[in-house]
Protein backbone atom coordinates (compact mmCIF):
# COMPACT_ATOMS: atom_id res chain seq x y z
CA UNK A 1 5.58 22.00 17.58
CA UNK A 2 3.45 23.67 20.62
CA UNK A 3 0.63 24.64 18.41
CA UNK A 4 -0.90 24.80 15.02
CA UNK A 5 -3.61 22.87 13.52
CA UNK A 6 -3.60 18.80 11.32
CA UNK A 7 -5.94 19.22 8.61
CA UNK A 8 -7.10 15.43 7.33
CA UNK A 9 -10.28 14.38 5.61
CA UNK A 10 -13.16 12.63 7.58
CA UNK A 11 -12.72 9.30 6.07
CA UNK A 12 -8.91 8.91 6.65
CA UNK A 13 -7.69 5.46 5.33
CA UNK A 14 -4.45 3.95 6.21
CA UNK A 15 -2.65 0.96 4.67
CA UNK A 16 -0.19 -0.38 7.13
CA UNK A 17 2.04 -3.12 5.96
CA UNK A 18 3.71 -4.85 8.53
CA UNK A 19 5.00 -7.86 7.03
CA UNK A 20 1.95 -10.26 8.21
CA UNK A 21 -0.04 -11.34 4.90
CA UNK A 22 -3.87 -12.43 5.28
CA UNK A 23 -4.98 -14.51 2.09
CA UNK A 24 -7.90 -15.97 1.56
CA UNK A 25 -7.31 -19.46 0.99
CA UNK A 26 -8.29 -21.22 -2.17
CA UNK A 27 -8.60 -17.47 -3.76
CA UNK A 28 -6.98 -16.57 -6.69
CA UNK A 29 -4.48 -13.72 -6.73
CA UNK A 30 -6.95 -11.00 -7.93
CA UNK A 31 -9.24 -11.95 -5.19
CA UNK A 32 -6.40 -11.56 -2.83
CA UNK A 33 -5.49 -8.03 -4.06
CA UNK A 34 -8.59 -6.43 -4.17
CA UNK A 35 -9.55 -8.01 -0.49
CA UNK A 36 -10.67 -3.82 0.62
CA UNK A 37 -10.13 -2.55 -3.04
CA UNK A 38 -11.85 0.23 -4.63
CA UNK A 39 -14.97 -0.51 -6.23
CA UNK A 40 -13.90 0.86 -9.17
CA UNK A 41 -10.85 -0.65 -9.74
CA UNK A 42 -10.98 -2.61 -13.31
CA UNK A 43 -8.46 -6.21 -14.50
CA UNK A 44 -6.39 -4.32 -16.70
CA UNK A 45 -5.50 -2.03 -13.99
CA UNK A 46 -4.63 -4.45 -11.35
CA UNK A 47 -2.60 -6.05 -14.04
CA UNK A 48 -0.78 -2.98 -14.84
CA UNK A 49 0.49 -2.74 -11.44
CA UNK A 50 1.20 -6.13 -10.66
CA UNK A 51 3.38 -5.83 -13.80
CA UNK A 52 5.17 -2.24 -13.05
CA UNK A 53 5.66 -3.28 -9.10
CA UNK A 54 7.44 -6.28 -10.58
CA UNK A 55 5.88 -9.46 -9.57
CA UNK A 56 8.27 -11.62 -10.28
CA UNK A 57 9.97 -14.86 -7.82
CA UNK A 58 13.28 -13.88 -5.83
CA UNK A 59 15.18 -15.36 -8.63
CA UNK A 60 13.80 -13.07 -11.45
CA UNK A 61 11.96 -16.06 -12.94
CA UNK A 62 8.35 -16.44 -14.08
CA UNK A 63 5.55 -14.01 -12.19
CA UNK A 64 3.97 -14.74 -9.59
CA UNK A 65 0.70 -15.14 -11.69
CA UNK A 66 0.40 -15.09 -15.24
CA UNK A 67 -2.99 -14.12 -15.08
CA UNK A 68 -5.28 -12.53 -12.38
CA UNK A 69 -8.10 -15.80 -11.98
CA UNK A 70 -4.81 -17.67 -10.97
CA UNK A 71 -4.79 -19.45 -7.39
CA UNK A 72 -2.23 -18.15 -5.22
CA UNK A 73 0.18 -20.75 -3.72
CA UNK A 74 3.24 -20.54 -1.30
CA UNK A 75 4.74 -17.03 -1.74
CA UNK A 76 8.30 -16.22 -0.75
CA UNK A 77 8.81 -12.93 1.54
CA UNK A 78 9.23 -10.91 -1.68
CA UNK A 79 5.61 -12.25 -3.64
CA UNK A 80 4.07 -11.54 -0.01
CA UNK A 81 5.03 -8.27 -0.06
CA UNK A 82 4.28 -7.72 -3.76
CA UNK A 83 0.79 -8.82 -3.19
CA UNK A 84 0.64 -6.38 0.09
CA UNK A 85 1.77 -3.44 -1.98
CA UNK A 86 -0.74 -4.12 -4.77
CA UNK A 87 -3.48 -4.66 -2.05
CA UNK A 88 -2.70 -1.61 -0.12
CA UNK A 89 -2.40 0.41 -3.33
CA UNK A 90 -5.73 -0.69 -5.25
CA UNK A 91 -7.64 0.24 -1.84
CA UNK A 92 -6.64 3.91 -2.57
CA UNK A 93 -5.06 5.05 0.92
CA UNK A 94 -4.53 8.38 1.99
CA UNK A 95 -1.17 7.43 3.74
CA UNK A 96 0.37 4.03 3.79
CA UNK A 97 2.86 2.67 6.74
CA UNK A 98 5.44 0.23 5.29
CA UNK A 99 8.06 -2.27 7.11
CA UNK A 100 10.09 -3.43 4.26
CA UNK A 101 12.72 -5.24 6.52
CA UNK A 102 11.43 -8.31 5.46
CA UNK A 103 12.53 -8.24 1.93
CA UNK A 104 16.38 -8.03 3.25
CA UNK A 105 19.01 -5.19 3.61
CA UNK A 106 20.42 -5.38 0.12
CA UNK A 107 18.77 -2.90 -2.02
CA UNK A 108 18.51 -4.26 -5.57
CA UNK A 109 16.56 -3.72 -9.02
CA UNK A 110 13.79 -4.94 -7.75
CA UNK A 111 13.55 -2.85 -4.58
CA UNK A 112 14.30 0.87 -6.37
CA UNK A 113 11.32 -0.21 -8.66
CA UNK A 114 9.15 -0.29 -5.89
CA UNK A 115 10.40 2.48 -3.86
CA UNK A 116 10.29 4.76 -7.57
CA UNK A 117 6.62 3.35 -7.88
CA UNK A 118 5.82 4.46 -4.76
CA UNK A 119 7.57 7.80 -4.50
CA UNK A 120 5.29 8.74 -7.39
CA UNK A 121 2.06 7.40 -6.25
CA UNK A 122 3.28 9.77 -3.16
CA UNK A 123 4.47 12.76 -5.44
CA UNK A 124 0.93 12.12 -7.47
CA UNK A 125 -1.27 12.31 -4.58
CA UNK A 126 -3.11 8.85 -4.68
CA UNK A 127 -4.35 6.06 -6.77
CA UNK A 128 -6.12 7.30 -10.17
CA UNK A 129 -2.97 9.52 -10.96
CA UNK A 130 -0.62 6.79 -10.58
CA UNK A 131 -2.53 4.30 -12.42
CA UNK A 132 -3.07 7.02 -14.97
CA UNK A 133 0.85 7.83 -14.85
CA UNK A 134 2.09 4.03 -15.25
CA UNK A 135 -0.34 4.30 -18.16
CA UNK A 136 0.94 6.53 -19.81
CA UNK A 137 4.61 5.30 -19.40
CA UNK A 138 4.37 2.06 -20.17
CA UNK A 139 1.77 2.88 -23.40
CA UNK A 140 4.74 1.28 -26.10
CA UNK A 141 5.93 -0.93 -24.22
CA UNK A 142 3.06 -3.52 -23.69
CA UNK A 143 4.38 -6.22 -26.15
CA UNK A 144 8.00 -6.07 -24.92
CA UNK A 145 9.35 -9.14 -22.35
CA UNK A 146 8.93 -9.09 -18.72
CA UNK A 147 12.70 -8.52 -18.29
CA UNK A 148 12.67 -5.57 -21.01
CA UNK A 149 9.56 -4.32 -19.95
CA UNK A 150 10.43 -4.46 -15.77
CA UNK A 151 14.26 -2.53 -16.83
CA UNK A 152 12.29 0.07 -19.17
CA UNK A 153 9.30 0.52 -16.69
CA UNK A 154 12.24 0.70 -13.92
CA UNK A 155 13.86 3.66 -15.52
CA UNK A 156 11.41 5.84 -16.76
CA UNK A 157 9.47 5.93 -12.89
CA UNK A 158 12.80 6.95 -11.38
CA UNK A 159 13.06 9.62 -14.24
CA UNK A 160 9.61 10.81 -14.08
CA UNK A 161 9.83 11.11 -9.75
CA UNK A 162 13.37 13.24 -10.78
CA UNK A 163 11.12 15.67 -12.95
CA UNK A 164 8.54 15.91 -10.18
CA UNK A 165 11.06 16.21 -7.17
CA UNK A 166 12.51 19.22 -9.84
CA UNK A 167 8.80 20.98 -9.72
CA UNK A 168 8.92 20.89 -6.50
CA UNK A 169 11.82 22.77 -5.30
């Protein structure tokens, strides 16, 4: 374009994750995620998204924390870029720059999660709606496994972004 105007707020905030993960050592992994967070951003909810964005090892095994207070140790490429996604999410960007070469070229489970997750924090329009959203969709499932509850959480994101790509057009 030659002309024409950009119309952004006065505060813009930008999440860029580039692959390079700054912990704080000794910290425990809710310390680590809400390193720039929102004030307002309660246990239950970090939880909720640690849980829907799949924080699991590369093998599928046991999460990378079972509970927020939990020290964060050696993280594979994958848990680092869990806990970047969380961070960047819970500090409520308006627009957030992602390299995701360095979780590999194969696009699995784990991979269309995230990319549903964040296609509808996109679609939404920020942070309360999506926590809101993955509220409400995962509302019966909070006593079911982590595998049941990742496939179930898994589905129902990539069918809600289909309804709201449907709106749109």
């Amino acid at each position: 374009p030659t002309s024409g105007c950009v119309t952004m707020p006065a505060g813009l905030s930008v999440a860029l994750l580039d692959g390079s993960l700054n912990m704080l050592p000794e910290a425990s992994f809710k310390e680590n995620v809400l390193l720039g967070g929102a004030p307002w951003i309660t246990d239950d909810e970090t939880a909720l998204l640690a849980r829907c964005l799949r924080a699991r090892n590369d093998e599928g095994g046991a999460m990378l924390v079972e509970d927020l207070a939990q020290r964060v140790g050696h993280l594979t490429h994958r848990e680092e870029m869990v806990l970047q996604l969380i961070r960047a999410l819970l500090m409520d960007p308006h627009l957030m720059l992602i390299n995701l070469k360095q979780v590999g070229d194969s696009v699995d489970g784990w991979l269309e999660c995230v990319c549903g997750v964040l296609s509808l924090w996109q679609r939404l329009g920020g942070l309360v709606p999506l926590l809101q959203e993955l509220d409400n969709l995962t509302a019966d499932l909070r006593f079911e496994s982590p595998f049941e509850f990742e496939q179930r959480v898994s589905e129902r994101v990539k069918r809600r972004v289909r309804g709201l790509a449907a709106q749109s057009t």
